[in-house]
C-alpha atoms as a PDB file:
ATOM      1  CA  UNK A   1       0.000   0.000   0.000  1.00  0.00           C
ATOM      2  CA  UNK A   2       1.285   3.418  -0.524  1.00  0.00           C
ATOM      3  CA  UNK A   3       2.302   5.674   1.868  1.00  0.00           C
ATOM      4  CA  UNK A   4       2.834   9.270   1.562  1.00  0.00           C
ATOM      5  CA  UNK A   5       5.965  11.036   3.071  1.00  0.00           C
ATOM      6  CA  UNK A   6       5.585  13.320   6.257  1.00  0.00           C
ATOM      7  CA  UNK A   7       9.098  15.195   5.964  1.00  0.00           C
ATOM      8  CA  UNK A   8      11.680  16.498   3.578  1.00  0.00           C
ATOM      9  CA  UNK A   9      14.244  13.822   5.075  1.00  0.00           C
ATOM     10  CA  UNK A  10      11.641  11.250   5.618  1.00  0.00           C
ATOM     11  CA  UNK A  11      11.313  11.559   1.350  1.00  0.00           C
ATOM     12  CA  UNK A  12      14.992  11.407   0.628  1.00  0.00           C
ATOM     13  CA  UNK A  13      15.748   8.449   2.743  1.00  0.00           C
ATOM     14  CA  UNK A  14      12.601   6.661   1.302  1.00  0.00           C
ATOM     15  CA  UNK A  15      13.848   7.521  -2.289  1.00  0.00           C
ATOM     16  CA  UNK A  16      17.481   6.072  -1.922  1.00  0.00           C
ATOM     17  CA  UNK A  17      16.199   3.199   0.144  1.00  0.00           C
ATOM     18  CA  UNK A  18      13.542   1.998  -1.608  1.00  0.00           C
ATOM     19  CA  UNK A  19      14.249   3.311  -4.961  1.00  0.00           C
ATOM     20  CA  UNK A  20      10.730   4.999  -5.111  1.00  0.00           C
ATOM     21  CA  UNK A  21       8.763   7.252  -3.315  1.00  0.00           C
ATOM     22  CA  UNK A  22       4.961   8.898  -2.839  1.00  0.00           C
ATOM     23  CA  UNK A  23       3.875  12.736  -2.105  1.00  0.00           C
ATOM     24  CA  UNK A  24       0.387  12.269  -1.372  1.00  0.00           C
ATOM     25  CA  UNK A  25      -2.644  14.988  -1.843  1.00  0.00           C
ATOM     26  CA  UNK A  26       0.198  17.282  -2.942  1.00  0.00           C
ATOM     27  CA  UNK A  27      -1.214  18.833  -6.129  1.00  0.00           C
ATOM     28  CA  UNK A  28      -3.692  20.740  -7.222  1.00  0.00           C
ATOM     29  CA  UNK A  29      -6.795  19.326  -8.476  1.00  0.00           C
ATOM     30  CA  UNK A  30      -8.213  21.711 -10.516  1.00  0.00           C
ATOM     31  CA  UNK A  31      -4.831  21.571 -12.205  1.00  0.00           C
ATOM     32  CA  UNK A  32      -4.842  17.917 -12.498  1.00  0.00           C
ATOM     33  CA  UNK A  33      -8.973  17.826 -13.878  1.00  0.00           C
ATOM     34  CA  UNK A  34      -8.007  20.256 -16.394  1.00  0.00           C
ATOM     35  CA  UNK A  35      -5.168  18.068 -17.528  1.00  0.00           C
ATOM     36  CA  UNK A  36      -7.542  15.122 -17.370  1.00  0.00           C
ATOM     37  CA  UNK A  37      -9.601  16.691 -19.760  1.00  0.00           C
ATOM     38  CA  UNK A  38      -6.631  17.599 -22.166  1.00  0.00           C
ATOM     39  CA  UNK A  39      -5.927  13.816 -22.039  1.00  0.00           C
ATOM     40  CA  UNK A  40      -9.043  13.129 -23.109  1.00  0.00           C
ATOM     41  CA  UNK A  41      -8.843  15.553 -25.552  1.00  0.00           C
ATOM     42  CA  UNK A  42      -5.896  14.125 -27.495  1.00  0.00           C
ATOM     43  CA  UNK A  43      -7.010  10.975 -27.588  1.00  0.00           C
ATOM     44  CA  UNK A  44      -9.715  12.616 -29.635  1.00  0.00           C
ATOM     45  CA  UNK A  45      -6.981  13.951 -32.322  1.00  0.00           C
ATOM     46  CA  UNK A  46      -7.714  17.310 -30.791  1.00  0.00           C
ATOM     47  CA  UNK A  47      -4.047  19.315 -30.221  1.00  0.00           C
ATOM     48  CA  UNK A  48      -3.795  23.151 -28.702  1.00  0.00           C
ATOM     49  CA  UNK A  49      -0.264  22.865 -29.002  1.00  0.00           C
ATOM     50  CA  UNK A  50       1.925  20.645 -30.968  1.00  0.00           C
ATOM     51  CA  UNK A  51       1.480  16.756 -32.160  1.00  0.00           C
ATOM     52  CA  UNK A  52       2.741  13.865 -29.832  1.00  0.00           C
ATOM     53  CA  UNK A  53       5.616  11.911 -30.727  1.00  0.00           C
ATOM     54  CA  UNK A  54       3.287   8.823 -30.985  1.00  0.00           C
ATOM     55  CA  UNK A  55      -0.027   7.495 -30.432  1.00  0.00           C
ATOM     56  CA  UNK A  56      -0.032   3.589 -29.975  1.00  0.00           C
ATOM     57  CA  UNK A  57      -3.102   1.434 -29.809  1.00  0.00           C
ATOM     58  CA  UNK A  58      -5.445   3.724 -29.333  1.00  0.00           C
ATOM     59  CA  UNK A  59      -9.050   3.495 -29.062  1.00  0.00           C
ATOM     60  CA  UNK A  60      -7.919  -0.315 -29.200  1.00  0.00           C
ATOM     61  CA  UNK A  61     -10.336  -1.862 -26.073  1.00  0.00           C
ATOM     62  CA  UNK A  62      -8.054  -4.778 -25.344  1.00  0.00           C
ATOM     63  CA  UNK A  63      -4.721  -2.878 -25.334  1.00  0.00           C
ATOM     64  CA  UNK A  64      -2.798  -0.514 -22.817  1.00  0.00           C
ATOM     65  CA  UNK A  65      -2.882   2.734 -24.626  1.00  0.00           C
ATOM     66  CA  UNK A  66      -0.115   5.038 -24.887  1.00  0.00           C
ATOM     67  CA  UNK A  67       0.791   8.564 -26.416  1.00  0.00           C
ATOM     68  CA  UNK A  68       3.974   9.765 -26.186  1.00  0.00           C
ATOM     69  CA  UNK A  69       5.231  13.721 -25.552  1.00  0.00           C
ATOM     70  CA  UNK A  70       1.691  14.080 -24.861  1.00  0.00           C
ATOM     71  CA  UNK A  71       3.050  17.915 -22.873  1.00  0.00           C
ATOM     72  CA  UNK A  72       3.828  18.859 -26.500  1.00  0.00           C
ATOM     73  CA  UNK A  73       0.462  18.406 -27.474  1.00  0.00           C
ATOM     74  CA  UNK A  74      -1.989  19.589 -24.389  1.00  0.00           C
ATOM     75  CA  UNK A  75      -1.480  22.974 -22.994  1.00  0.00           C
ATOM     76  CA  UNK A  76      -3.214  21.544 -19.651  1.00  0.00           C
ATOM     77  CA  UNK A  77      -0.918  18.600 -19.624  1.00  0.00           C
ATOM     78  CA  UNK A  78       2.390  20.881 -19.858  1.00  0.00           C
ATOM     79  CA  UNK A  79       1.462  23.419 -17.334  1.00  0.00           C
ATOM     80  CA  UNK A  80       0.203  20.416 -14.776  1.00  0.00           C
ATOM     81  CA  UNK A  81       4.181  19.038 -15.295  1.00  0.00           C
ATOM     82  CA  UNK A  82       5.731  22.353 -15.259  1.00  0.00           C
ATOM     83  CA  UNK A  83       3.691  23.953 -12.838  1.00  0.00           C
ATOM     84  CA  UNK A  84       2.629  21.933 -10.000  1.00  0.00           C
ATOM     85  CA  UNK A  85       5.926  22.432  -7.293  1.00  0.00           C
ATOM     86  CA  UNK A  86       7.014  19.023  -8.906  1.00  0.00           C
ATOM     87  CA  UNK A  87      10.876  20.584  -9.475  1.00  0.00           C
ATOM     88  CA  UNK A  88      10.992  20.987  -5.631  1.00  0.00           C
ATOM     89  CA  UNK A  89       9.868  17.585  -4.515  1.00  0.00           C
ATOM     90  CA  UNK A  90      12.924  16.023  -7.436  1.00  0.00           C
ATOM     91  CA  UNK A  91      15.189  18.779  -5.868  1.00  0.00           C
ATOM     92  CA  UNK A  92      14.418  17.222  -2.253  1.00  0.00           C
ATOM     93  CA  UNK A  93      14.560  13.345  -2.868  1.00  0.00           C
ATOM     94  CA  UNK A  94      17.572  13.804  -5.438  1.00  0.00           C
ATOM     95  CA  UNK A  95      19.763  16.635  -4.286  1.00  0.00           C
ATOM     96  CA  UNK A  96      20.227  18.006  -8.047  1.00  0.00           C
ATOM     97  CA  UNK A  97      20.308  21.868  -9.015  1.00  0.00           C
ATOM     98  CA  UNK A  98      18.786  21.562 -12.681  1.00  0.00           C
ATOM     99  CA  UNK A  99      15.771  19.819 -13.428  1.00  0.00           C
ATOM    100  CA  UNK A 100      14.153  19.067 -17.022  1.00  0.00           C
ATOM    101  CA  UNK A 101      11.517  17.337 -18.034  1.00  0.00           C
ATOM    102  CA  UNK A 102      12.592  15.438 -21.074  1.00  0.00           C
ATOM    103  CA  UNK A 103       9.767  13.428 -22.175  1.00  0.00           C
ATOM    104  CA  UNK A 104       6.220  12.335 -21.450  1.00  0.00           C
ATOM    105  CA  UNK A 105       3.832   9.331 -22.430  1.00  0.00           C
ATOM    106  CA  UNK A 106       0.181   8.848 -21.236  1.00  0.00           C
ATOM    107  CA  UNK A 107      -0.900   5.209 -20.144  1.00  0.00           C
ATOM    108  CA  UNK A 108      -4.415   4.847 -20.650  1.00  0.00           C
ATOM    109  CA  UNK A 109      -5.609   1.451 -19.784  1.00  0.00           C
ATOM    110  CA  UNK A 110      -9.423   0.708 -20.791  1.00  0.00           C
ATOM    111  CA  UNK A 111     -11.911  -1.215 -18.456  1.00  0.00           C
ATOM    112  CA  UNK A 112     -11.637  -4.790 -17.856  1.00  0.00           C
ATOM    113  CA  UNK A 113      -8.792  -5.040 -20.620  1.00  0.00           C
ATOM    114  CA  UNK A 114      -6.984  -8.435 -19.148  1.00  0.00           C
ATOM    115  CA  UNK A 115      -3.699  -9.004 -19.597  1.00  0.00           C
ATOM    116  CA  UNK A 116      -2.793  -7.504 -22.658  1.00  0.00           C
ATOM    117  CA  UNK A 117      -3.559  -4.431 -20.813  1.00  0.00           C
ATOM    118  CA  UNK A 118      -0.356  -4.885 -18.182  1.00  0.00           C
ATOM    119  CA  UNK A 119       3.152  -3.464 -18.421  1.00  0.00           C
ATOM    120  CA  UNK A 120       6.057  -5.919 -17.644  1.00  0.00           C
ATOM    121  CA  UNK A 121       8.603  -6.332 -14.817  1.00  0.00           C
ATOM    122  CA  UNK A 122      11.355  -3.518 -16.062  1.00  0.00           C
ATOM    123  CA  UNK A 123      13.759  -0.995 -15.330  1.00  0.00           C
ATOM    124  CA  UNK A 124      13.605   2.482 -16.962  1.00  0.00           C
ATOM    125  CA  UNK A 125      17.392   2.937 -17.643  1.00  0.00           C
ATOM    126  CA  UNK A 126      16.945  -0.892 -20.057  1.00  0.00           C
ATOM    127  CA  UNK A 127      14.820   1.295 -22.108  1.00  0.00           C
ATOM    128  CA  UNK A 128      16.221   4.418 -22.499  1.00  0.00           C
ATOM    129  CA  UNK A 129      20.014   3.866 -24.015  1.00  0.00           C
ATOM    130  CA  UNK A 130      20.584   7.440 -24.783  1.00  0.00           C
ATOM    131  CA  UNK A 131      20.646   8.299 -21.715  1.00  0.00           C
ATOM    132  CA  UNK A 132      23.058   7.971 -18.613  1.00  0.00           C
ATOM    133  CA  UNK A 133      23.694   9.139 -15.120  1.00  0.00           C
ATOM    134  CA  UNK A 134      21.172  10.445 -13.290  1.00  0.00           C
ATOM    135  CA  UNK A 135      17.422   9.613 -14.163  1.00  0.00           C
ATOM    136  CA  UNK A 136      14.135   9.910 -12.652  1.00  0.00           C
ATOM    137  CA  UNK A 137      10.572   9.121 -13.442  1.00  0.00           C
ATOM    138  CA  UNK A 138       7.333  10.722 -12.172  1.00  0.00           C
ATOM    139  CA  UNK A 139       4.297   9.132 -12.316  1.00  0.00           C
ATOM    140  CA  UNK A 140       0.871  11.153 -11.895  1.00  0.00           C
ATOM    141  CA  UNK A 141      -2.747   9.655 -11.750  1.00  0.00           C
ATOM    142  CA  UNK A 142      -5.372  11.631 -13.452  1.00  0.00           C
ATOM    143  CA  UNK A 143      -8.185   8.949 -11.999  1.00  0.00           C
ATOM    144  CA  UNK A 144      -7.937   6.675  -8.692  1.00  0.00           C
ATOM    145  CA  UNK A 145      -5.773   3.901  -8.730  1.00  0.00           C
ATOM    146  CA  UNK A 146      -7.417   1.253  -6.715  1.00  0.00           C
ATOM    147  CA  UNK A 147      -5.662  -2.526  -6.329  1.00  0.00           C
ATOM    148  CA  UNK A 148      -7.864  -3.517  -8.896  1.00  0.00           C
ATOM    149  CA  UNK A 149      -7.628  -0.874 -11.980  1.00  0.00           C
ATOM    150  CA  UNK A 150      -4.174  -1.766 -12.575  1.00  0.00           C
ATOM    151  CA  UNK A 151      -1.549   0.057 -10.087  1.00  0.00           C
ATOM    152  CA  UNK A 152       2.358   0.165 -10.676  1.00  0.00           C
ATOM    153  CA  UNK A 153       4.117  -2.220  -8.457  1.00  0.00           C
ATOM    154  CA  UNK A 154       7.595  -1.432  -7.278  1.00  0.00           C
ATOM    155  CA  UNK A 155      10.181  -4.181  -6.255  1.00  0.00           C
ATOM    156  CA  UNK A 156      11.559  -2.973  -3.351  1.00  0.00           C
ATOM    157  CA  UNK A 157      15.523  -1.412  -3.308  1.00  0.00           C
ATOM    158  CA  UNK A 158      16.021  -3.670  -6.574  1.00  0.00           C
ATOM    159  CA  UNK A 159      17.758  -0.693  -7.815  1.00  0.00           C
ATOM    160  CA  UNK A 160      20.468  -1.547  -5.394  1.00  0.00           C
ATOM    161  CA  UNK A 161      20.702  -4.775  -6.570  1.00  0.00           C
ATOM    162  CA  UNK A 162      23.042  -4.865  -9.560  1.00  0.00           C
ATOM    163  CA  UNK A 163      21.999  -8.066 -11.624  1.00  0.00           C
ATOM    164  CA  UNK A 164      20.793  -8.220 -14.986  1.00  0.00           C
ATOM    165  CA  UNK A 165      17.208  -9.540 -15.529  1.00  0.00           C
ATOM    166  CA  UNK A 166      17.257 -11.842 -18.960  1.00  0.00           C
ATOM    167  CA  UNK A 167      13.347 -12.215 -18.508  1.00  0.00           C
ATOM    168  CA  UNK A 168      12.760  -8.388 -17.869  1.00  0.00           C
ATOM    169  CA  UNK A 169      10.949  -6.145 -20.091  1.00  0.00           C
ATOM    170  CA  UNK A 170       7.808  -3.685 -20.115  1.00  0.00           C
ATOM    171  CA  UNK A 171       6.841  -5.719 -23.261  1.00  0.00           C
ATOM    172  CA  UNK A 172       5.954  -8.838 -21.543  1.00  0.00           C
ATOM    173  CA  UNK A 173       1.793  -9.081 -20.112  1.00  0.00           C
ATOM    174  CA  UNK A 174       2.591 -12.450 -18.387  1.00  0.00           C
ATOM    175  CA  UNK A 175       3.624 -11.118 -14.859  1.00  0.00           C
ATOM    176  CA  UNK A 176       2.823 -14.395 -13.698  1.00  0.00           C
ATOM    177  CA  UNK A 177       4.929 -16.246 -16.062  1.00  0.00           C
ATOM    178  CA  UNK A 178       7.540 -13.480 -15.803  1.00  0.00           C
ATOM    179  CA  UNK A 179       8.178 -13.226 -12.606  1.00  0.00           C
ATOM    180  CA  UNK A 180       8.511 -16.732 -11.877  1.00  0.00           C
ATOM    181  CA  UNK A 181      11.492 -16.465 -14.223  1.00  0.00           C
ATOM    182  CA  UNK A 182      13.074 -13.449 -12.746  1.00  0.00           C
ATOM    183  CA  UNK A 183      13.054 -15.159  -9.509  1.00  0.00           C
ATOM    184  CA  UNK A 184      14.043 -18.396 -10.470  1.00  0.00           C
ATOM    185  CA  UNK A 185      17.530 -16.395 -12.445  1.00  0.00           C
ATOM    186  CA  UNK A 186      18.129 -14.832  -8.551  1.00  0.00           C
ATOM    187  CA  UNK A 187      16.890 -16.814  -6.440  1.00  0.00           C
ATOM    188  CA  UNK A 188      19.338 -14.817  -3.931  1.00  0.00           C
ATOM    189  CA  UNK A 189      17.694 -11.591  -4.004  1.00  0.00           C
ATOM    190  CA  UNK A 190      14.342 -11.134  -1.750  1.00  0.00           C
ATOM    191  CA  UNK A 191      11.793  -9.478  -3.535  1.00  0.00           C
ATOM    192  CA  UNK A 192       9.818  -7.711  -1.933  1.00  0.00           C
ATOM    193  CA  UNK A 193       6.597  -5.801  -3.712  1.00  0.00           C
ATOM    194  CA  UNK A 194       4.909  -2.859  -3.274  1.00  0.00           C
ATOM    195  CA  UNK A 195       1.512  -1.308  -4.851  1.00  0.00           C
ATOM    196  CA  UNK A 196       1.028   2.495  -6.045  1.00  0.00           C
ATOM    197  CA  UNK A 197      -2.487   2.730  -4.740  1.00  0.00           C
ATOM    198  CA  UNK A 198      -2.757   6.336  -5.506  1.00  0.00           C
ATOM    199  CA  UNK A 199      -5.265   9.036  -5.708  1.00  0.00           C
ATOM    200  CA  UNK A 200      -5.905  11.695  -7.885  1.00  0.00           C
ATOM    201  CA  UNK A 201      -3.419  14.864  -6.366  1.00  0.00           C
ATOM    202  CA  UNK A 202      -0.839  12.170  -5.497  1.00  0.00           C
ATOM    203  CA  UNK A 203       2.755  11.719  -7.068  1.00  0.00           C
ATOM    204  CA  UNK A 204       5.122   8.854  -7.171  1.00  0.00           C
ATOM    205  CA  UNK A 205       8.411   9.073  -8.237  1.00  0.00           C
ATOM    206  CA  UNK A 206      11.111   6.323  -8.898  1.00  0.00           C
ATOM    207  CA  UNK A 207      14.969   5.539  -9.604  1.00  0.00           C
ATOM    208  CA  UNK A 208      16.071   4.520 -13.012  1.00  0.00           C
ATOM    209  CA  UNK A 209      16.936   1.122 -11.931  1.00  0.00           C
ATOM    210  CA  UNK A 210      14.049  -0.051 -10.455  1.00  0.00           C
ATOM    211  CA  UNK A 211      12.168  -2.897 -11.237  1.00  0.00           C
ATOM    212  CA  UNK A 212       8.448  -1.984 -11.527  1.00  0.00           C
ATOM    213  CA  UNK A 213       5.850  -3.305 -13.405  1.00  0.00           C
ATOM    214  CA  UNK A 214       1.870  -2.419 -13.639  1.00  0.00           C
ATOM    215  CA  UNK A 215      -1.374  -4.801 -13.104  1.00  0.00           C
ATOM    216  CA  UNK A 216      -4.322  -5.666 -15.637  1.00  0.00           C
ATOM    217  CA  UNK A 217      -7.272  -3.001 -14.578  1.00  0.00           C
ATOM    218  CA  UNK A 218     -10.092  -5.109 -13.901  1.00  0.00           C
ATOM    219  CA  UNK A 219     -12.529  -1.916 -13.078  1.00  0.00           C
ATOM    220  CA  UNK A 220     -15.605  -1.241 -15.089  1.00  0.00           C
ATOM    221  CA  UNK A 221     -13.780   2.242 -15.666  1.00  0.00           C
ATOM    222  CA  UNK A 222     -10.109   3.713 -17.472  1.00  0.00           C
ATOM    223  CA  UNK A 223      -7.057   3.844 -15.867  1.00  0.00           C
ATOM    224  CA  UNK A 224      -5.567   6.982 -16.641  1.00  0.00           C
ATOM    225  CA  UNK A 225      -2.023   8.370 -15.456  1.00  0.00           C
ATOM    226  CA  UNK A 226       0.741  10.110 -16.949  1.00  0.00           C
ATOM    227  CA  UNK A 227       4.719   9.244 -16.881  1.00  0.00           C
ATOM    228  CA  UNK A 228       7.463  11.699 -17.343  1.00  0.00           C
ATOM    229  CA  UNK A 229      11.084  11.676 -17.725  1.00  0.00           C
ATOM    230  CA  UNK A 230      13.298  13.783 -15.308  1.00  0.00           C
ATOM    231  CA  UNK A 231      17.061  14.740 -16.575  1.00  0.00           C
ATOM    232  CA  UNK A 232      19.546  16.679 -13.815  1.00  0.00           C
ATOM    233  CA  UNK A 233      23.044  18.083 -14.398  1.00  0.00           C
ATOM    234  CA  UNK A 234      24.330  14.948 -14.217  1.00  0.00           C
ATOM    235  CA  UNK A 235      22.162  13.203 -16.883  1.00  0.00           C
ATOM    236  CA  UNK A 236      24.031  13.158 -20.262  1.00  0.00           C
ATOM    237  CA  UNK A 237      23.123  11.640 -23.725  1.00  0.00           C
ATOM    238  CA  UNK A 238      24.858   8.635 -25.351  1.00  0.00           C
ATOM    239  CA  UNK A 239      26.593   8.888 -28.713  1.00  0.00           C
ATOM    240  CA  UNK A 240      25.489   6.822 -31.165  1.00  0.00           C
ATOM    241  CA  UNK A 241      22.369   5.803 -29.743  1.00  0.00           C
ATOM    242  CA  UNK A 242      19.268   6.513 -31.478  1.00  0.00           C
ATOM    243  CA  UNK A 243      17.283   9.286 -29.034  1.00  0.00           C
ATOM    244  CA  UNK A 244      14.539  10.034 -30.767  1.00  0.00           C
ATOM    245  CA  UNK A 245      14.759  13.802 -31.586  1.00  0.00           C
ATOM    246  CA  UNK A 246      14.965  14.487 -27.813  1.00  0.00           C
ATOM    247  CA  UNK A 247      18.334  16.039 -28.425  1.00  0.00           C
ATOM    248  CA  UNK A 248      17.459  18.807 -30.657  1.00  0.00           C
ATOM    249  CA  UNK A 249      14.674  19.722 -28.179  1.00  0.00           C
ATOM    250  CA  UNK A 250      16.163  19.512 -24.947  1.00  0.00           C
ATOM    251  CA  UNK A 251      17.117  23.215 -24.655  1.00  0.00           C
ATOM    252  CA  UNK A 252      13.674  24.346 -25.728  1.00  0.00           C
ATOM    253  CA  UNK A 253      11.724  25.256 -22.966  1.00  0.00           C
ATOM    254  CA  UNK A 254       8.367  25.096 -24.948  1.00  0.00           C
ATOM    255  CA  UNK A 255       9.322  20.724 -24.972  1.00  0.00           C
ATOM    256  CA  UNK A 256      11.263  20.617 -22.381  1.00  0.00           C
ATOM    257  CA  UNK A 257      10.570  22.714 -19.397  1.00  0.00           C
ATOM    258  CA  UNK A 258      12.668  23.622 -16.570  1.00  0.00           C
ATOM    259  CA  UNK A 259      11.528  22.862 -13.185  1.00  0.00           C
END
């Protein structure tokens, strides 16, 4: 179950030792229902800004569905990122100076969409190549996220574990099947789980090398949250590693803003 942070101190030590952490009832609603509404705007084809990167699956009833930059395309969406005392909370748990948000990507997951609706056992940093150093992810709910609409599910201070996963991978809907094989590659490692059960004005945040995966929602309603990409002064790019324009955008604070 989640539990929110009660001090500044309390958030950083929860951060390094876990490898996530959770600011609950911290942001502003009316922000957050306005974004909400961008969301569902986009999903609509409907952009007051610019056009996402990428809009997978969508409208697709059996499928997780996922836009990506969706702050470039919703004017609600950017200023709920940019706007919302997020830079201060990454500032706190992280220690850094400069904070950017370099990418976005809604996860929309439809009612009662099963399995094919889940998101794998991963890390972040497996995934992102072109990137190195320091890395966090936030993770926002725009609706309730009960133990049975699909909640993201942190392994406990894996990120301090420093093994390589051969069965890891957001791709993979089997959690079952998965994580048996995870486990059964490290059987030395105690894995320990813990649920996001979040509510709309709460944040989580988590390390690069976390393992985390998310559940099939199994509600008679959407699952609806927004992940975003945090870069510091230490985070630098890769050569030679393909980064999908986010290099020729990073110092433009209309994709990319400053926290």
């Amino acid at each position: 179950m989640a539990k929110g942070i009660k001090t500044e101190f309390e958030s950083r030590i929860n951060y390094e030792t876990n490898g996530f952490v959770f600011y609950k009832n911290c942001l502003c609603k009316d922000v957050l229902n306005k974004a909400l509404q961008g969301v569902l705007a986009v999903r609509k084809g409907f952009f007051n800004k610019y056009r996402p990167s990428s809009l997978i699956s969508i409208n697709n009833p059996n499928q997780i569905q996922r836009i990506t930059q969706i702050h470039h395309a919703n004017k609600a969406v950017f200023e709920m990122l940019s706007q919302s005392g997020i830079g201060k909370m990454v500032r706190t748990i992280t220690g850094a100076k400069n904070i950017k948000i370099w990418g976005s990507q809604l996860y929309y997951k439809p009612p009662r969409s099963g399995i094919t609706g889940q998101v794998g056992f991963h890390c972040d940093a497996e995934h992102l190549p072109f990137l190195t150093g320091d890395m966090i992810t936030g993770w926002i709910p725009l609706t309730s996220i009960s133990d049975n609409s699909g909640p993201l599910v942190y392994v406990n201070e894996s990120h301090k574990w420093q093994v390589n996963f051969k069965y890891s991978g957001g791709e993979k809907q089997n959690l079952t099947k998965q994580t048996k094989l995870m486990q059964e590659q490290h059987p030395g490692v105690e894995w320990v789980e813990t649920k996001a059960l979040l509510e709309v004005g709460d944040i989580s945040f988590h390390h690069k090398d976390v393992l985390h995966c998310s559940t099939q929602n199994l509600s008679n309603a959407p699952r609806i949250a927004i992940s975003f990409g945090i870069m510091t002064e230490k985070t630098k790019f890769v050569d030679n590693q393909e980064d999908y324009g986010i290099r020729k955008i990073i110092n433009n604070p209309e994709y990319s803003p400053e926290l």
